[in-house]
Protein backbone atom coordinates (compact mmCIF):
# COMPACT_ATOMS: atom_id res chain seq x y z
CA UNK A 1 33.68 -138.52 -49.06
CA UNK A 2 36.38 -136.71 -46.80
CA UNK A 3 38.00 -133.71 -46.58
CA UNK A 4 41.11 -136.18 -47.40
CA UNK A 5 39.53 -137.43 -50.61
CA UNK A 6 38.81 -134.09 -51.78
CA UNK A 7 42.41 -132.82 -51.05
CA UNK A 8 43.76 -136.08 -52.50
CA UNK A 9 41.60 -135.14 -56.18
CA UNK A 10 42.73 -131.56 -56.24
CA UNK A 11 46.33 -132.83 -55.43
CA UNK A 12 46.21 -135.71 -58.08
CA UNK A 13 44.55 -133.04 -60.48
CA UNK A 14 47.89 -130.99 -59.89
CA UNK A 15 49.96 -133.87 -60.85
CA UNK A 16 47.91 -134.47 -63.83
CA UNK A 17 48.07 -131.35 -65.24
CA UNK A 18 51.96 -131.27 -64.33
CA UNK A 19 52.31 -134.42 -66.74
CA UNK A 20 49.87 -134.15 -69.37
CA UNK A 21 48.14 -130.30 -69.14
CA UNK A 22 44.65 -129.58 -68.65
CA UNK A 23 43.70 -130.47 -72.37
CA UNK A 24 44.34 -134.07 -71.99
CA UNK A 25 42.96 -133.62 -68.51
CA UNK A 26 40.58 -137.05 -68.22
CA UNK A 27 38.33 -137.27 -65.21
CA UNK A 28 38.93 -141.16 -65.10
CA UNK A 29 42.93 -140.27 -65.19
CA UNK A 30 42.15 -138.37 -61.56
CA UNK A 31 40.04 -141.10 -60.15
CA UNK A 32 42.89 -143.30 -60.44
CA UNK A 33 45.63 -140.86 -59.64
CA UNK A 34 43.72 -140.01 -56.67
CA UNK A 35 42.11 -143.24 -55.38
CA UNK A 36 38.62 -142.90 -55.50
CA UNK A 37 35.93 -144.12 -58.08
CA UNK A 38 34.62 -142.13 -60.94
CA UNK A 39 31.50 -142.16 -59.67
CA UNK A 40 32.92 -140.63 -56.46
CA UNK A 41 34.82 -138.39 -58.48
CA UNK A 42 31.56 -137.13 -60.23
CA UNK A 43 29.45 -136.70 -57.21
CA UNK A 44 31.73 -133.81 -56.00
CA UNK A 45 33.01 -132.67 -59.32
CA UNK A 46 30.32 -133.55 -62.07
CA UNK A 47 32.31 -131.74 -64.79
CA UNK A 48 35.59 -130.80 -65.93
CA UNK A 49 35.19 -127.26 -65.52
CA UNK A 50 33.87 -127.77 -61.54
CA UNK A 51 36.78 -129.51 -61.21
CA UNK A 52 39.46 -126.72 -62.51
CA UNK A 53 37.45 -124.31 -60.68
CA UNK A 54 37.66 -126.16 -57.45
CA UNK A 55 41.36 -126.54 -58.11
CA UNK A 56 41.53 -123.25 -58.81
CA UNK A 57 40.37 -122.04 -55.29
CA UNK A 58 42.60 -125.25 -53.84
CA UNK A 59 45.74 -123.61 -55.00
CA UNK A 60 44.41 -120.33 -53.49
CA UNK A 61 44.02 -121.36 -50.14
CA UNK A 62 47.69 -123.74 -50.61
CA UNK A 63 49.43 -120.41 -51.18
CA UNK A 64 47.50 -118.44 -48.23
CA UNK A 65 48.59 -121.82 -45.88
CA UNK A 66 52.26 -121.93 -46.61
CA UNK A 67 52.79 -118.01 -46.41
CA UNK A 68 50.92 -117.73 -43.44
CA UNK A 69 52.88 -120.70 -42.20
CA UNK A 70 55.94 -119.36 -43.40
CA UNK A 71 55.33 -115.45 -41.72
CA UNK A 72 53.73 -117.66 -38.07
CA UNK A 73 57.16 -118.27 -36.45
CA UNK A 74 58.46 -114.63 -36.81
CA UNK A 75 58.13 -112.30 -34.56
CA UNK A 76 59.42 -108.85 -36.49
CA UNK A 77 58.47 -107.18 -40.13
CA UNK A 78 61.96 -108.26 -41.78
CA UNK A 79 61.93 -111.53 -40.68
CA UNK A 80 58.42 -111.98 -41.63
CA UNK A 81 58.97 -110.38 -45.29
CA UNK A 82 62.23 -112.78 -45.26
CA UNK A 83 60.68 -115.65 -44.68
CA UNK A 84 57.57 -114.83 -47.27
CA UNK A 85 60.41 -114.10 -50.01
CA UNK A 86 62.37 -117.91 -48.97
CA UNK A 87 58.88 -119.04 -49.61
CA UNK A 88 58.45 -117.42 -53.08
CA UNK A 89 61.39 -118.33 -54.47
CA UNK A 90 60.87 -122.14 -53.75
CA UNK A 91 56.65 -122.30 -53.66
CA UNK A 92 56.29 -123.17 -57.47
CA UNK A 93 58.70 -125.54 -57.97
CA UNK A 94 57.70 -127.50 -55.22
CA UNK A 95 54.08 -127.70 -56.61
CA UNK A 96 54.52 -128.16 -60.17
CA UNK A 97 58.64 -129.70 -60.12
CA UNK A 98 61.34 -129.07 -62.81
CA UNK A 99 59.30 -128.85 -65.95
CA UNK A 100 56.48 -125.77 -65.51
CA UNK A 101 55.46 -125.11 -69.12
CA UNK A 102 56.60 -128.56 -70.58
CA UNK A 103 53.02 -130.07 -71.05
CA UNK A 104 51.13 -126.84 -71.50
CA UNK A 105 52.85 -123.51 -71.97
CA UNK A 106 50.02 -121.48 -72.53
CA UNK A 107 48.09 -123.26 -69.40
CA UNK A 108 51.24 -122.39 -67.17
CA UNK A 109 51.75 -118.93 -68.37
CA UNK A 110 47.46 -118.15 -68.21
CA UNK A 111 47.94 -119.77 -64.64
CA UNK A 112 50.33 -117.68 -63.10
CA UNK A 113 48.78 -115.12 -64.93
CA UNK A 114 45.52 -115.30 -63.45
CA UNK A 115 46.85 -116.00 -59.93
CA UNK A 116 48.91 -112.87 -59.44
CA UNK A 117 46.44 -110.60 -58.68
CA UNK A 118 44.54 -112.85 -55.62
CA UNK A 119 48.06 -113.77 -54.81
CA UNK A 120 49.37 -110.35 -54.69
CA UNK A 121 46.52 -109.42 -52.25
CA UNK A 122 47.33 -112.31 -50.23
CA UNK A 123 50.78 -110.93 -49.98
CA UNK A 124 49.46 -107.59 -48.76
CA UNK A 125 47.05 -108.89 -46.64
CA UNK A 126 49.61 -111.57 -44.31
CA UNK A 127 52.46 -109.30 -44.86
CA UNK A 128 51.01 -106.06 -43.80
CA UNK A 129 53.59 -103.59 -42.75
CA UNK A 130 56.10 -105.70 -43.33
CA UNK A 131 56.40 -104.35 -47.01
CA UNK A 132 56.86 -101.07 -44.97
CA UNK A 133 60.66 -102.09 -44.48
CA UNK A 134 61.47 -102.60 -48.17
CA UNK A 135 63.02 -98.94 -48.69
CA UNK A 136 60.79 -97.97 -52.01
CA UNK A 137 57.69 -98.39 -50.00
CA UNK A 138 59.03 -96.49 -46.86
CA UNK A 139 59.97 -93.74 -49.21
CA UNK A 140 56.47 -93.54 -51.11
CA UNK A 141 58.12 -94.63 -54.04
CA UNK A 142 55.85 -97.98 -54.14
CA UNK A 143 52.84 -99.05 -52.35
CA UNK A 144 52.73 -102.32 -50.54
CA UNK A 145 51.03 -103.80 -53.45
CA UNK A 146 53.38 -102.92 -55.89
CA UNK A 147 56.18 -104.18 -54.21
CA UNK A 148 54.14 -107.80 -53.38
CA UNK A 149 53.44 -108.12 -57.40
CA UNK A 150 57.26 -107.46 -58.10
CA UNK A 151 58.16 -109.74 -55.70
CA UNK A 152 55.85 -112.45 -57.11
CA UNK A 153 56.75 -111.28 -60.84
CA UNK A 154 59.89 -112.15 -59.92
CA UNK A 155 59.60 -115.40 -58.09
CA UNK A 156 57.47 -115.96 -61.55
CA UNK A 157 60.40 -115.57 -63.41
CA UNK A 158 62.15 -117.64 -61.37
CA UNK A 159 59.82 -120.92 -62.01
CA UNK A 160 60.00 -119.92 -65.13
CA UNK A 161 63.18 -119.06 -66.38
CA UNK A 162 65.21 -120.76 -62.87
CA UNK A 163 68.27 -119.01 -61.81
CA UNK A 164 71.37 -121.17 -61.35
CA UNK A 165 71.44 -120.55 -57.44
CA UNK A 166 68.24 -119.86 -56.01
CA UNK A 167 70.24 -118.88 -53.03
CA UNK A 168 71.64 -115.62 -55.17
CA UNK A 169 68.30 -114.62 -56.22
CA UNK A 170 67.30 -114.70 -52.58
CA UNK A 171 69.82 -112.57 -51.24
CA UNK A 172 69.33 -110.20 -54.20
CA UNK A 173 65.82 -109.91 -53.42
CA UNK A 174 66.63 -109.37 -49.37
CA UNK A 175 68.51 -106.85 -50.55
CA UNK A 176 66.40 -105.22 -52.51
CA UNK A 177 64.11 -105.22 -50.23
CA UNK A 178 66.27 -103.86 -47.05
CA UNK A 179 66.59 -106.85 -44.98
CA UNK A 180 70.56 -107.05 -46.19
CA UNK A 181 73.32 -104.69 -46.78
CA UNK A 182 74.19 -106.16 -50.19
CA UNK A 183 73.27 -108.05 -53.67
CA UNK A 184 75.28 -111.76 -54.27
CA UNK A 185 76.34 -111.33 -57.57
CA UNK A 186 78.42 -114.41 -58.02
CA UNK A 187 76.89 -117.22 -60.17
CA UNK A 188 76.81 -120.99 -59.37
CA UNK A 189 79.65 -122.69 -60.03
């Protein structure tokens, strides 16, 4: 089996749990969504549980990817942090699509829940001192970590409860976190 099969069951597992939620999770339902037979399935994911766990660590290393992809191209601390907050605003909804909680609310909500610490040191550790330009953590008022978990709590929110413009939240963020010299307040229309 291939690195390509393997990403293609952890991103048909996604997709699975998007429609149906991990409870009705059926390892014969990923074999077909991703191509391969169930007894290739089984040979790299003999249970359920190896395969949430391996999906798990797959959505890990998909956030690490696109923020470090994200933060590659720019060159200076506020562009970097600018970039990483574009990302967070439009990361989940790309993965999981209009509907987060629809299948499984208490899935979603233990999901994000579980991810926010690893991705909060993710943050820290690709971002660096670029959380030193937010103006709460140049002033001592928040460490770098705190202000990566806010930022995430908020792009949480965001999935969760979506703003009308994603664009407003954006700029609010930016310029909360010093990289503008003021909030959007206006709404979509």
């Amino acid at each position: 089996m291939t690195a390509t099969s393997v990403e293609a069951i952890l991103a048909a597992t996604r997709r699975v749990i998007a429609e149906r939620g991990p409870e009705k999770l059926r390892m014969s339902t990923i074999a077909a969504a991703a191509g391969v037979s169930r007894p290739t399935l089984y040979k790299w994911f003999p249970t359920k549980d190896d395969l949430l766990e391996a999906f798990t660590a797959y959505e890990e290393q998909l956030f690490d990817a696109r923020l470090r992809d994200a933060i590659d191209a720019e060159r200076t601390p506020g562009r970097k942090l600018a970039a990483a907050l574009r990302l967070l605003v439009t990361y989940l909804d790309g993965l999981m699509g209009p509907d987060p909680v629809g299948a499984d609310p208490a899935f979603a909500l233990q999901s994000l829940a579980s991810s926010l610490g690893r991705q909060t040191t993710s943050f820290v550790r690709l971002l660096g001192d670029a959380f030193d330009t937010v103006p709460a953590v140049r002033q001592g008022h928040l460490s770098r970590g705190q202000a990566a978990e806010l930022f995430l709590r908020l792009a949480y929110s965001h999935y969760l409860v979506p703003h009308p413009d994603p664009e407003v939240l954006l700029a609010n963020l930016r310029s909360f976190a010093g990289l503008t010299g003021h909030a959007v307040t206006r709404a979509a229309g």
